[in-house]
N, C-alpha and C. Protein backbone atom coordinates (compact mmCIF):
# COMPACT_ATOMS: atom_id res chain seq x y z
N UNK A 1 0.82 -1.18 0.00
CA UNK A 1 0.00 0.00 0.00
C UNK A 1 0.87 1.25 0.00
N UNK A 2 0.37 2.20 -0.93
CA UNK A 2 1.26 3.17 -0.81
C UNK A 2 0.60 4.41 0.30
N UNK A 3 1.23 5.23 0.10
CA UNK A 3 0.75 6.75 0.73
C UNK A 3 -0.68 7.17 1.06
N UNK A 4 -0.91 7.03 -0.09
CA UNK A 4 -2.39 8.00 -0.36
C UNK A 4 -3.62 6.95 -0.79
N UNK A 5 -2.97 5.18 -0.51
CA UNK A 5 -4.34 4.30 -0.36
C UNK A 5 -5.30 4.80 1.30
N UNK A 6 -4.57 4.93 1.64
CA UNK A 6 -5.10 5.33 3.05
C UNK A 6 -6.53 6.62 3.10
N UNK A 7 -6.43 7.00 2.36
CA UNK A 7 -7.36 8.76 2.36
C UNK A 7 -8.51 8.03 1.34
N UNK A 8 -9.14 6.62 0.75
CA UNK A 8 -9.50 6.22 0.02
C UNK A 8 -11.06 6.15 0.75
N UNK A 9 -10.62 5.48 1.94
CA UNK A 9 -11.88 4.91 2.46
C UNK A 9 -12.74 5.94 3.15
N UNK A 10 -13.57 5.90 3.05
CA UNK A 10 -14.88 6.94 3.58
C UNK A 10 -15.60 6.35 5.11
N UNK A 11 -15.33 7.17 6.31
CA UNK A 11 -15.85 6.84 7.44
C UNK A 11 -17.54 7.37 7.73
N UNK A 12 -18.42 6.26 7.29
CA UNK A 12 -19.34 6.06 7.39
C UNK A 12 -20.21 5.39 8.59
N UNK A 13 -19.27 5.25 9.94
CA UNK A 13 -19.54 4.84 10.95
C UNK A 13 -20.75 5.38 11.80
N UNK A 14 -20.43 6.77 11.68
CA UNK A 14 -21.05 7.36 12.97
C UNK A 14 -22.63 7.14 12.89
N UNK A 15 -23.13 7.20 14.32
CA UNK A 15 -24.66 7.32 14.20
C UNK A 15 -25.22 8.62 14.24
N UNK A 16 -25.97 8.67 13.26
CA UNK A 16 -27.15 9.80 13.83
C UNK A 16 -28.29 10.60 14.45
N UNK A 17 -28.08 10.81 15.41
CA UNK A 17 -29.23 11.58 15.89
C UNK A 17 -30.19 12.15 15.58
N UNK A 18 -31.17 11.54 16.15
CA UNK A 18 -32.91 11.65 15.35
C UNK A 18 -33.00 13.03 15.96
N UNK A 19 -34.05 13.80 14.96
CA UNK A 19 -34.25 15.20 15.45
C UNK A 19 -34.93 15.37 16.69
N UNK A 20 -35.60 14.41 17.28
CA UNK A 20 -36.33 14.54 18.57
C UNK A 20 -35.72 14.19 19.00
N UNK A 21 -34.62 13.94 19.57
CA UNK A 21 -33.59 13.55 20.47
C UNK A 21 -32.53 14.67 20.75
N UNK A 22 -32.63 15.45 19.69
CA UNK A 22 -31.79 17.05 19.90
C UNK A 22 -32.51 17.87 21.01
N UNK A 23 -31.32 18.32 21.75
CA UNK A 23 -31.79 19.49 22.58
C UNK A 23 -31.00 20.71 22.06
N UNK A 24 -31.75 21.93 22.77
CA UNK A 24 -31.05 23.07 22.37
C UNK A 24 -29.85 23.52 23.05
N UNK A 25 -29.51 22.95 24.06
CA UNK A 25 -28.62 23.22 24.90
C UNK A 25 -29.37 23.93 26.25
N UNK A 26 -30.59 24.54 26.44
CA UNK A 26 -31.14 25.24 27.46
C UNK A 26 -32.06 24.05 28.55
N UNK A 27 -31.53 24.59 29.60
CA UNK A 27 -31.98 23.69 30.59
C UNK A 27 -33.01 24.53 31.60
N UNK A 28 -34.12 24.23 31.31
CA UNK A 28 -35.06 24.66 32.06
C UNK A 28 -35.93 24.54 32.92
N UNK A 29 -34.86 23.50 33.51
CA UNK A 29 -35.40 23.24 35.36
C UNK A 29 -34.81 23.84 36.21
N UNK A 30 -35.27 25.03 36.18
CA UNK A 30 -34.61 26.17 37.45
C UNK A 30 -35.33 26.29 37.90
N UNK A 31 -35.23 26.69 39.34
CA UNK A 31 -36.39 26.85 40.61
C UNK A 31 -35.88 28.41 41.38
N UNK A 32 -36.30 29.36 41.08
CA UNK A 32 -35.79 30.73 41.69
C UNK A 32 -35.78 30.94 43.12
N UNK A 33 -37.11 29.58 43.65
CA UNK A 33 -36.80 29.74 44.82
C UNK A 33 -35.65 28.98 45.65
N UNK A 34 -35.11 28.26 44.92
CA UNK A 34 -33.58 27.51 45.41
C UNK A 34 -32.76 28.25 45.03
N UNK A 35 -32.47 29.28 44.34
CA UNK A 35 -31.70 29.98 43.56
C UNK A 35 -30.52 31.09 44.45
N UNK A 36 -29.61 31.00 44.54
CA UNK A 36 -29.22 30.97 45.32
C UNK A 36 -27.70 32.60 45.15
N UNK A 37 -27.20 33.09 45.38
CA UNK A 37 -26.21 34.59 44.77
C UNK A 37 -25.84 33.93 43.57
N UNK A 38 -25.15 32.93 43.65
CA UNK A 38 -23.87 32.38 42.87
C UNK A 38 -25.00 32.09 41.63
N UNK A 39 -26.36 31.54 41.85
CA UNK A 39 -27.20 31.07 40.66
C UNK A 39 -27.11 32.74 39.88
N UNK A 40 -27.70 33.50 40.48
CA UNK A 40 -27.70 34.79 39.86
C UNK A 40 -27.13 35.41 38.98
N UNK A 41 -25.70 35.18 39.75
CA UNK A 41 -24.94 35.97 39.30
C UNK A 41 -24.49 34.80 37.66
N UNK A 42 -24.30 33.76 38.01
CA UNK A 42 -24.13 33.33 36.52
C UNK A 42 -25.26 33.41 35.60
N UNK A 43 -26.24 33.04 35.81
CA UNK A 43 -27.65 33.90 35.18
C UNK A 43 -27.25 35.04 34.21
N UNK A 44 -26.69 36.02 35.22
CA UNK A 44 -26.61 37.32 34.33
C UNK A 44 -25.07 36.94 33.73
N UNK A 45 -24.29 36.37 33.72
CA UNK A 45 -22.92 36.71 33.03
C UNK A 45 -24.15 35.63 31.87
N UNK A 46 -24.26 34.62 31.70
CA UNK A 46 -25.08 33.86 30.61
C UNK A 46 -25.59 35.45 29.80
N UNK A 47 -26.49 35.55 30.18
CA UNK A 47 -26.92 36.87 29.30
C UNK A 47 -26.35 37.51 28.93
N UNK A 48 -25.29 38.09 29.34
CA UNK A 48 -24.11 38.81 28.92
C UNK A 48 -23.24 37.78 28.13
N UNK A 49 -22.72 37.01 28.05
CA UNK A 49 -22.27 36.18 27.07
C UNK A 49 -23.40 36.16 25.91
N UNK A 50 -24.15 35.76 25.83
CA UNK A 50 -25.25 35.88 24.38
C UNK A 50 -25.21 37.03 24.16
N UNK A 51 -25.36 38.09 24.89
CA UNK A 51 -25.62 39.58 24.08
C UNK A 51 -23.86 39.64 23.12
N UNK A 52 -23.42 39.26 24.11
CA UNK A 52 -21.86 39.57 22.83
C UNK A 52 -21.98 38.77 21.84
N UNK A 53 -22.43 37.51 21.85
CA UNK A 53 -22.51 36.36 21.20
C UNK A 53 -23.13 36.96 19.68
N UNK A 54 -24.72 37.46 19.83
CA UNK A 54 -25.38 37.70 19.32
C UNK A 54 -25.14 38.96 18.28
N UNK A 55 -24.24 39.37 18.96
CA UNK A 55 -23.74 41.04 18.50
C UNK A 55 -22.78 41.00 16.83
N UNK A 56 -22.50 40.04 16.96
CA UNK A 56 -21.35 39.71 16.00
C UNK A 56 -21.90 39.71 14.77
């Protein structure tokens, strides 16, 4: 085999994820009344990260 038999084969392995099985990344089991400084305060840096995020 030379060099460039190697780059031949096509990796067709992976599985895919059914669209109902996707999440958005947002987790929305928060309870404000457990919520606690430290919940807060990352709360608002989150928001502040998307507003820059979004800005671009």
């Amino acid at each position: 085999m030379g060099r460039d038999d190697h780059n031949k084969r096509k990796n067709n392995f992976l599985a895919q994820t059914p669209k109902n099985q996707k999440s958005d990344g947002i987790d929305v089991e928060f309870s404000e009344e457990f919520a606690d400084a430290e919940d807060k305060e990352a709360q608002a840096r989150s928001r502040a990260a998307d507003k820059r995020a979004h800005k671009r």
